[in-house]
N, C-alpha and C. Protein backbone atom coordinates (compact mmCIF):
# COMPACT_ATOMS: atom_id res chain seq x y z
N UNK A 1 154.63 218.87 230.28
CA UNK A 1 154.79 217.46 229.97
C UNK A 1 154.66 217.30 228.46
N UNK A 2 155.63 216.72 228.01
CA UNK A 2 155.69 216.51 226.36
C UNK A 2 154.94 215.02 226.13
N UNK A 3 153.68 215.44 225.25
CA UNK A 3 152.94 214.48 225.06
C UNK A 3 152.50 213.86 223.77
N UNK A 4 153.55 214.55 222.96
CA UNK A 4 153.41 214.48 221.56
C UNK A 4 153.29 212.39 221.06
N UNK A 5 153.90 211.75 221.91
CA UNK A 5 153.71 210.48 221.23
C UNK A 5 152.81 209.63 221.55
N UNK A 6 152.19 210.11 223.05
CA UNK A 6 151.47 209.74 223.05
C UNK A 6 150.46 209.96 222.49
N UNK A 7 149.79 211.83 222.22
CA UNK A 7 148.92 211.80 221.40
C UNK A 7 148.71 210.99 219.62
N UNK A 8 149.97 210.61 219.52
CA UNK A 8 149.86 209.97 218.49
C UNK A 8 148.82 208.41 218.51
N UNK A 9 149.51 208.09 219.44
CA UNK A 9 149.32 206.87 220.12
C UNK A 9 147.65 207.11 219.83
N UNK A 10 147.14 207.99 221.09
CA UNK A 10 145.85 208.01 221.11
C UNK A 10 144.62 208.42 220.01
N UNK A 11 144.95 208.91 218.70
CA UNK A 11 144.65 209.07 217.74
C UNK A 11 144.36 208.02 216.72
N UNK A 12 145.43 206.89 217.22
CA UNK A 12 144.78 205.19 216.52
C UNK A 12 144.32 204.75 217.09
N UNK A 13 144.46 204.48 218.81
CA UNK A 13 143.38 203.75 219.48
C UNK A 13 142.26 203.99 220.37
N UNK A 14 142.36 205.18 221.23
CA UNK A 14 141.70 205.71 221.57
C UNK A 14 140.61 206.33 221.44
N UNK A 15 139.16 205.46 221.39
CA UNK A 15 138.04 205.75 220.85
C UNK A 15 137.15 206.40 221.50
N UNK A 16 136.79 206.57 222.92
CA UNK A 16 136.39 207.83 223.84
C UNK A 16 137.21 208.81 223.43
N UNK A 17 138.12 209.74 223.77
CA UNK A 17 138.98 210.73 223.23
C UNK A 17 138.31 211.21 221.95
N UNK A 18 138.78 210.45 220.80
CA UNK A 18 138.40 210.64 219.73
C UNK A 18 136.66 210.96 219.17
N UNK A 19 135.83 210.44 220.13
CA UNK A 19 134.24 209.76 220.23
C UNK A 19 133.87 211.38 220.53
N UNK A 20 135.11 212.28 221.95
CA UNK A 20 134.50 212.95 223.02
C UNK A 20 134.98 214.99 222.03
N UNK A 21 136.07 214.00 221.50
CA UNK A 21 136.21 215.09 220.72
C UNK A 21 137.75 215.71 221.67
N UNK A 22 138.46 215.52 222.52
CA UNK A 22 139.37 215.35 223.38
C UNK A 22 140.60 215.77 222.29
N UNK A 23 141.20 217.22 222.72
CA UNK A 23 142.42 216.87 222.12
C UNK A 23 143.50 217.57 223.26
N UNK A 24 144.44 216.49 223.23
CA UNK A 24 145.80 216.74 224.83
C UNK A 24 146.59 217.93 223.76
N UNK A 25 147.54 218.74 224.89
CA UNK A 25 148.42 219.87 224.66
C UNK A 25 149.47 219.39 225.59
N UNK A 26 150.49 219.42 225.05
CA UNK A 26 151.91 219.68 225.76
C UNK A 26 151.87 221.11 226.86
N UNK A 27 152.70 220.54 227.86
CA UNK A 27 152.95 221.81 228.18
C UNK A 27 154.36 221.92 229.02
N UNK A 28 154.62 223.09 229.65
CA UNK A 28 156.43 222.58 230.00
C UNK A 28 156.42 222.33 231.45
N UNK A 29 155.27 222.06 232.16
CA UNK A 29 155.69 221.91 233.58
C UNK A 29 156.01 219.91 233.05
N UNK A 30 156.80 219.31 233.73
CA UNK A 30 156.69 218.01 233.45
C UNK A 30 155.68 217.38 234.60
N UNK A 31 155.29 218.06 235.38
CA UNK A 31 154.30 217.22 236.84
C UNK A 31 152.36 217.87 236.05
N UNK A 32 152.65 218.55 235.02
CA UNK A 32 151.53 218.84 234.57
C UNK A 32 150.80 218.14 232.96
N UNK A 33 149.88 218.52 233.03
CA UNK A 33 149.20 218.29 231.09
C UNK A 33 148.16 218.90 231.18
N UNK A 34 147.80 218.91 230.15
CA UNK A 34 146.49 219.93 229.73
C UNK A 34 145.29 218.99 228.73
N UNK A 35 144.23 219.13 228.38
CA UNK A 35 143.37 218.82 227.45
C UNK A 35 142.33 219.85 226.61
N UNK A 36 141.92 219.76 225.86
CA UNK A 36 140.92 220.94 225.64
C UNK A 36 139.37 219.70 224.76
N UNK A 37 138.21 220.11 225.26
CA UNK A 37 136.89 219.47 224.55
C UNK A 37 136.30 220.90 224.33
N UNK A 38 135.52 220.87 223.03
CA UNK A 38 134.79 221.71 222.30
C UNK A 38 133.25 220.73 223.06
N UNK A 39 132.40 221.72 223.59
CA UNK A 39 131.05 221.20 223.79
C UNK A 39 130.42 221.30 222.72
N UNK A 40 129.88 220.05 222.50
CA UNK A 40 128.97 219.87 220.83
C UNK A 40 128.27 218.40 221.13
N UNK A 41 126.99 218.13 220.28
CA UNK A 41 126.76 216.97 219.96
C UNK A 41 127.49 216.12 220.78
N UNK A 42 128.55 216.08 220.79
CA UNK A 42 129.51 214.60 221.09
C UNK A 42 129.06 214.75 222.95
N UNK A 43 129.19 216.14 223.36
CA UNK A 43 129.44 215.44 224.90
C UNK A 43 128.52 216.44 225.45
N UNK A 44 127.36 216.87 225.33
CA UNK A 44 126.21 217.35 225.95
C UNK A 44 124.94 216.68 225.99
N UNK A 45 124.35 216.99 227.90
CA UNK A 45 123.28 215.95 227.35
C UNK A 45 122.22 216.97 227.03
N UNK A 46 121.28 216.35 227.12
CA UNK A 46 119.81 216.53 226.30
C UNK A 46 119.52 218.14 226.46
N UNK A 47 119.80 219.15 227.39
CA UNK A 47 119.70 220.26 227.45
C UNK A 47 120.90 221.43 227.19
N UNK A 48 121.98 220.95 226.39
CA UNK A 48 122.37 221.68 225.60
C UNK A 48 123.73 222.14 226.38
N UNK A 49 123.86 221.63 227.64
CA UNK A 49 125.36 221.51 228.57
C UNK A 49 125.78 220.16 228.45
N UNK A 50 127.16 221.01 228.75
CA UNK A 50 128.65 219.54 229.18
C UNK A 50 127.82 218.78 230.04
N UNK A 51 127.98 217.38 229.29
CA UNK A 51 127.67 216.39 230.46
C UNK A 51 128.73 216.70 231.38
N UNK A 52 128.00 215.90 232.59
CA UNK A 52 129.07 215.70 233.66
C UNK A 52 129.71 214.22 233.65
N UNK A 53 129.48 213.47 233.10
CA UNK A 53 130.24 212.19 232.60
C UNK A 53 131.16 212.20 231.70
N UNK A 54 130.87 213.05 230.59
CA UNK A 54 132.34 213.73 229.50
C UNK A 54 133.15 215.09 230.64
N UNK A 55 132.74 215.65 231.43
CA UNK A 55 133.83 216.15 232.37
C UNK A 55 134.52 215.04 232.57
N UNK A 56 134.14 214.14 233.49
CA UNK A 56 135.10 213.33 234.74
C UNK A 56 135.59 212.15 233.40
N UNK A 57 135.46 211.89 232.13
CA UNK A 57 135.94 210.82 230.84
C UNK A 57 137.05 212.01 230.60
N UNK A 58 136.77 212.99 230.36
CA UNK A 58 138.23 213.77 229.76
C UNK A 58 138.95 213.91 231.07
N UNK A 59 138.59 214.54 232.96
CA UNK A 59 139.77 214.25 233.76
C UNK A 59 140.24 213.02 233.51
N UNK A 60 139.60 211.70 233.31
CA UNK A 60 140.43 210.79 233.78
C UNK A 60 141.17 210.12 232.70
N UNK A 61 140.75 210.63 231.52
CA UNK A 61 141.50 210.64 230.32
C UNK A 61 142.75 211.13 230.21
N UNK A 62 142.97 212.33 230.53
CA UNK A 62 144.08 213.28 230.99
C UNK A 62 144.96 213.03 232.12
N UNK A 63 144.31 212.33 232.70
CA UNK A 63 145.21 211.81 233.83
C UNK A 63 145.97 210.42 233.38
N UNK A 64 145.03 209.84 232.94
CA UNK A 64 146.01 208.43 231.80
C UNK A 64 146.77 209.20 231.01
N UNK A 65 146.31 209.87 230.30
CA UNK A 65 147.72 210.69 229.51
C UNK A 65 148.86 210.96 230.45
N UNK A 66 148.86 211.48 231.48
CA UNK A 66 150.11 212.22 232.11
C UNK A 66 150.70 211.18 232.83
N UNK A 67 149.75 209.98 233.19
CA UNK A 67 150.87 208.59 233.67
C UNK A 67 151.02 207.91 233.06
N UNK A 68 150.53 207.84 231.73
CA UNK A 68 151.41 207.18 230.54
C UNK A 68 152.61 207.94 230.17
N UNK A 69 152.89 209.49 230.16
CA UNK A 69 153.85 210.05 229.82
C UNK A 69 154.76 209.71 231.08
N UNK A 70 154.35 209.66 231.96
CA UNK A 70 155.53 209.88 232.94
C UNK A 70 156.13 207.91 233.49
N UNK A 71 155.33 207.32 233.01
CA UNK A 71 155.83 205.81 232.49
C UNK A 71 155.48 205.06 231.34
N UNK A 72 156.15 205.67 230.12
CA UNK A 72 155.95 204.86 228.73
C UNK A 72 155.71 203.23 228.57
N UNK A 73 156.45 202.56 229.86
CA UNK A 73 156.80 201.37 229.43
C UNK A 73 155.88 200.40 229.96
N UNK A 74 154.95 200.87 230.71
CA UNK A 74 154.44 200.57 231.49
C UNK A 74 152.21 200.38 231.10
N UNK A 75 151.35 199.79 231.74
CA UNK A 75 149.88 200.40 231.64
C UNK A 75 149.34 201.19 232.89
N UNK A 76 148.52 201.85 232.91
CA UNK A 76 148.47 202.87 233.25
C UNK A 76 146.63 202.98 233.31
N UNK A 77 146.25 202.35 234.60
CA UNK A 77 144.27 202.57 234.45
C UNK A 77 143.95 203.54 235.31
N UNK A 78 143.22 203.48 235.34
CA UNK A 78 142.15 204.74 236.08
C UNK A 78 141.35 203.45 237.38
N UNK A 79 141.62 203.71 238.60
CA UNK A 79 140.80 202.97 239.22
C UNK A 79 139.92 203.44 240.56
N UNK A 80 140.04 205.18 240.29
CA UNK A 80 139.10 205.45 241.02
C UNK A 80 138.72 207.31 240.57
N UNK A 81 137.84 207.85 240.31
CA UNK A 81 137.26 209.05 239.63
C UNK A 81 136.67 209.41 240.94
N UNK A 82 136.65 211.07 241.11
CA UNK A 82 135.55 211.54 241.92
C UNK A 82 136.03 213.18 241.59
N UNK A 83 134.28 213.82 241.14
CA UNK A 83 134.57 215.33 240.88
C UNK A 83 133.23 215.64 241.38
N UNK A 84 133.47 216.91 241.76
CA UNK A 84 132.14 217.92 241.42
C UNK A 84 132.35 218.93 240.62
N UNK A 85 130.77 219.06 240.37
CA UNK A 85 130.83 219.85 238.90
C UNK A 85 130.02 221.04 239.88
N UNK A 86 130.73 222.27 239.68
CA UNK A 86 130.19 224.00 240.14
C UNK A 86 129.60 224.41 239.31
N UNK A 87 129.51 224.43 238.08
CA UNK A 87 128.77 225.29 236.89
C UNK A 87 128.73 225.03 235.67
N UNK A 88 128.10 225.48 234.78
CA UNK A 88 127.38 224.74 233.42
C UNK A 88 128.26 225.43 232.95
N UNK A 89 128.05 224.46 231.74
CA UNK A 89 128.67 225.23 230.35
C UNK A 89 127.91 224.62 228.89
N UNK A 90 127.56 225.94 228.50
CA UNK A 90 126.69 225.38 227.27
C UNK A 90 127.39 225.21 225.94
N UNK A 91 126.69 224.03 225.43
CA UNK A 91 127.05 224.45 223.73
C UNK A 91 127.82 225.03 223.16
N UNK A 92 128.49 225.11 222.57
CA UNK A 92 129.51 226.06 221.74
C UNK A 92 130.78 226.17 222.28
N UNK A 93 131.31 226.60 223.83
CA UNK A 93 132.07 226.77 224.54
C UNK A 93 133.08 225.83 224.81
N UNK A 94 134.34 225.74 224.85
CA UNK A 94 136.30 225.02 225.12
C UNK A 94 135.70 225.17 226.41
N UNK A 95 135.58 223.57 226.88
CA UNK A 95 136.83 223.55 228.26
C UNK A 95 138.10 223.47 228.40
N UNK A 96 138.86 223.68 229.08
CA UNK A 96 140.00 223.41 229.43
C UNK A 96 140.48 222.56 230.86
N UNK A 97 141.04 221.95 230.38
CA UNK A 97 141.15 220.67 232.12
C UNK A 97 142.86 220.69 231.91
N UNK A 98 143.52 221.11 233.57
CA UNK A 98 144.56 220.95 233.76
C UNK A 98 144.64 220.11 234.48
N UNK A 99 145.76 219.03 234.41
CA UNK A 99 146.30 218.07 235.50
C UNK A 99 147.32 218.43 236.21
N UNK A 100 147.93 218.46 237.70
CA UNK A 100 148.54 218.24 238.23
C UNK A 100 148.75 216.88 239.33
N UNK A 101 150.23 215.90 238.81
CA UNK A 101 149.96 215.14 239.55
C UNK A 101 150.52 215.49 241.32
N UNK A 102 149.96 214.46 241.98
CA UNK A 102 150.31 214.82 243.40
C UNK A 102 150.81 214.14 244.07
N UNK A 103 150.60 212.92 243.74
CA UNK A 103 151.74 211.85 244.18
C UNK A 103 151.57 210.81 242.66
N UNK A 104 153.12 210.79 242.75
CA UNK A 104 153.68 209.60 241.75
C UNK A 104 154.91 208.55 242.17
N UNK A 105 154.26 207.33 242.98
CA UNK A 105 154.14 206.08 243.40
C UNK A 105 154.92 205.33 242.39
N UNK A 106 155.08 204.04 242.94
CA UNK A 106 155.26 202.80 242.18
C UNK A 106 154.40 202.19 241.25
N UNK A 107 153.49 202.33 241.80
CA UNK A 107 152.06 201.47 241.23
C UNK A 107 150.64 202.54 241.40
N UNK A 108 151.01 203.74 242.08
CA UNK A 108 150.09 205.06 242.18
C UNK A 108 150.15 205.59 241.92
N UNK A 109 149.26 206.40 240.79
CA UNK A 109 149.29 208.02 240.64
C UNK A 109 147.94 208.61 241.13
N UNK A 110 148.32 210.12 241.99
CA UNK A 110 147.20 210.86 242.29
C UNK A 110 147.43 212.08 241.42
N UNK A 111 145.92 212.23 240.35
CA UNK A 111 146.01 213.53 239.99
C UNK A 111 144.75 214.60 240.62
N UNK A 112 144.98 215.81 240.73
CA UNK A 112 144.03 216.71 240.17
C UNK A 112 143.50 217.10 239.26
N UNK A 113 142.52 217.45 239.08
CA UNK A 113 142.06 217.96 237.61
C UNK A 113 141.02 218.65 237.75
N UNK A 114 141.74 220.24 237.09
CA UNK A 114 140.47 221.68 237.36
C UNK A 114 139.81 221.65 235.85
N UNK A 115 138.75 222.02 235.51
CA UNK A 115 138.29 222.02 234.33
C UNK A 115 137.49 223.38 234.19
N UNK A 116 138.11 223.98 233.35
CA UNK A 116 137.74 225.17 232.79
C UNK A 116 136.94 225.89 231.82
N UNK A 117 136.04 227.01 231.93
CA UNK A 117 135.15 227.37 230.67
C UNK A 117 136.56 228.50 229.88
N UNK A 118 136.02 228.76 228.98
CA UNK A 118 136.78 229.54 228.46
C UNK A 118 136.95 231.14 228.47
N UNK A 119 135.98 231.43 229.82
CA UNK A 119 136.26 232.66 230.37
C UNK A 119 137.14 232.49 231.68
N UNK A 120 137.72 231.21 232.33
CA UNK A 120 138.26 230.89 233.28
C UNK A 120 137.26 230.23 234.14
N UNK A 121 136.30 230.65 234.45
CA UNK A 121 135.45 229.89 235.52
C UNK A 121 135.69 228.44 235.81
N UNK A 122 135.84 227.71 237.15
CA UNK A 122 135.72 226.74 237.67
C UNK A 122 134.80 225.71 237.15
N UNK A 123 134.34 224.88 236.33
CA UNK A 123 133.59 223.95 235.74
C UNK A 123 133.16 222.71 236.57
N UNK A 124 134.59 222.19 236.69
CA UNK A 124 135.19 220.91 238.17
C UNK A 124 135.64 221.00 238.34
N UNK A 125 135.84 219.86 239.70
CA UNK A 125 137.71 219.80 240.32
C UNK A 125 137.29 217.93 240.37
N UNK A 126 138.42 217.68 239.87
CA UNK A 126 138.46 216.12 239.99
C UNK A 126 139.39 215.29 240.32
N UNK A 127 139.38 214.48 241.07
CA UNK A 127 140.19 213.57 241.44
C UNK A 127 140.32 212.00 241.05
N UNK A 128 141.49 211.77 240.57
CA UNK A 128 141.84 210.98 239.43
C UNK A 128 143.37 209.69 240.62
N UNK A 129 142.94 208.23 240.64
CA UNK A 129 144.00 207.40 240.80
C UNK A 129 144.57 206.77 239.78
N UNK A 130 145.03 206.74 239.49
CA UNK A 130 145.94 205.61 238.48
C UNK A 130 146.85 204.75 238.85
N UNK A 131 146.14 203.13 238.71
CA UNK A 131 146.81 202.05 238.60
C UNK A 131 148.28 201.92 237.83
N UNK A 132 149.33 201.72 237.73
CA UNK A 132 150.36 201.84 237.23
C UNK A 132 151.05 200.28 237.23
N UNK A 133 150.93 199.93 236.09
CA UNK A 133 151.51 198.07 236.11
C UNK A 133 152.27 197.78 234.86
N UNK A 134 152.71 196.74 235.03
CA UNK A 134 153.72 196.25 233.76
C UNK A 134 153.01 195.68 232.63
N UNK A 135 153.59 195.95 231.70
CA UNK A 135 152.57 195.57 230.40
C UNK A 135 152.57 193.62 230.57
N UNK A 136 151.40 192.83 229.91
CA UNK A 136 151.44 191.80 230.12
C UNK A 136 152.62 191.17 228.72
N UNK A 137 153.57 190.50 229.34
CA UNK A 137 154.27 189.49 228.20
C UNK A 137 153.92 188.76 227.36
């Protein structure tokens, strides 16, 4: 999924992303996208791991990315999150979170979203809806 304008997009307004340290990657499946967060300061809590609230903010971040790409013209919310988190990841360490969507609706999107350490290990799996509506006039 080519996401180049939107990341533009999200670079002026997007202040979680930017806050979380969040940066999206293109990639060539078009039913897919990618993200990558550096664990630091910005999104660990008090003991030195990935929150699990900056997990499921970057799935569902990433999932607004990929139904904004796949309807530009359109807004695009998040109106329902649910993950579990399998294993830590400390300090220092790239996740990686892939989206695949699974159904893309009128007014629905269902994504997945695996989130990755940077030896591959399973981090989460999350499940992501997206509201899909017309911009207001």
């Amino acid at each position: 999924m080519n996401i180049d304008k939107i990341k533009e997009l999200l670079l002026k307004r997007d202040g979680l992303s930017n806050t979380l340290g969040m940066e999206f990657i293109s990639t060539p499946d078009p039913d897919t996208c990618q993200g990558r967060m550096k664990v630091d300061e910005r999104n660990r809590q008090i003991f030195g791991f990935l929150s699990g609230g900056a997990s499921l903010a970057l799935a569902e971040n990433l999932a607004g990315v990929g139904s904004l790409a796949l309807n530009p013209n359109n807004i695009c919310v998040g109106i329902n999150v649910s993950g579990s988190h399998v294993k830590a990841v400390l300090d220092g360490d790239t996740v990686t979170a892939t989206a695949r969507i699974l159904h893309k609706g009128k007014t629905l999107h269902q994504w997945h979203v695996d989130i990755r350490n940077e030896a591959g290990d399973l981090i989460s799996s999350v499940e992501v809806t997206n509201f899909v509506m017309n911009k207001p006039k």
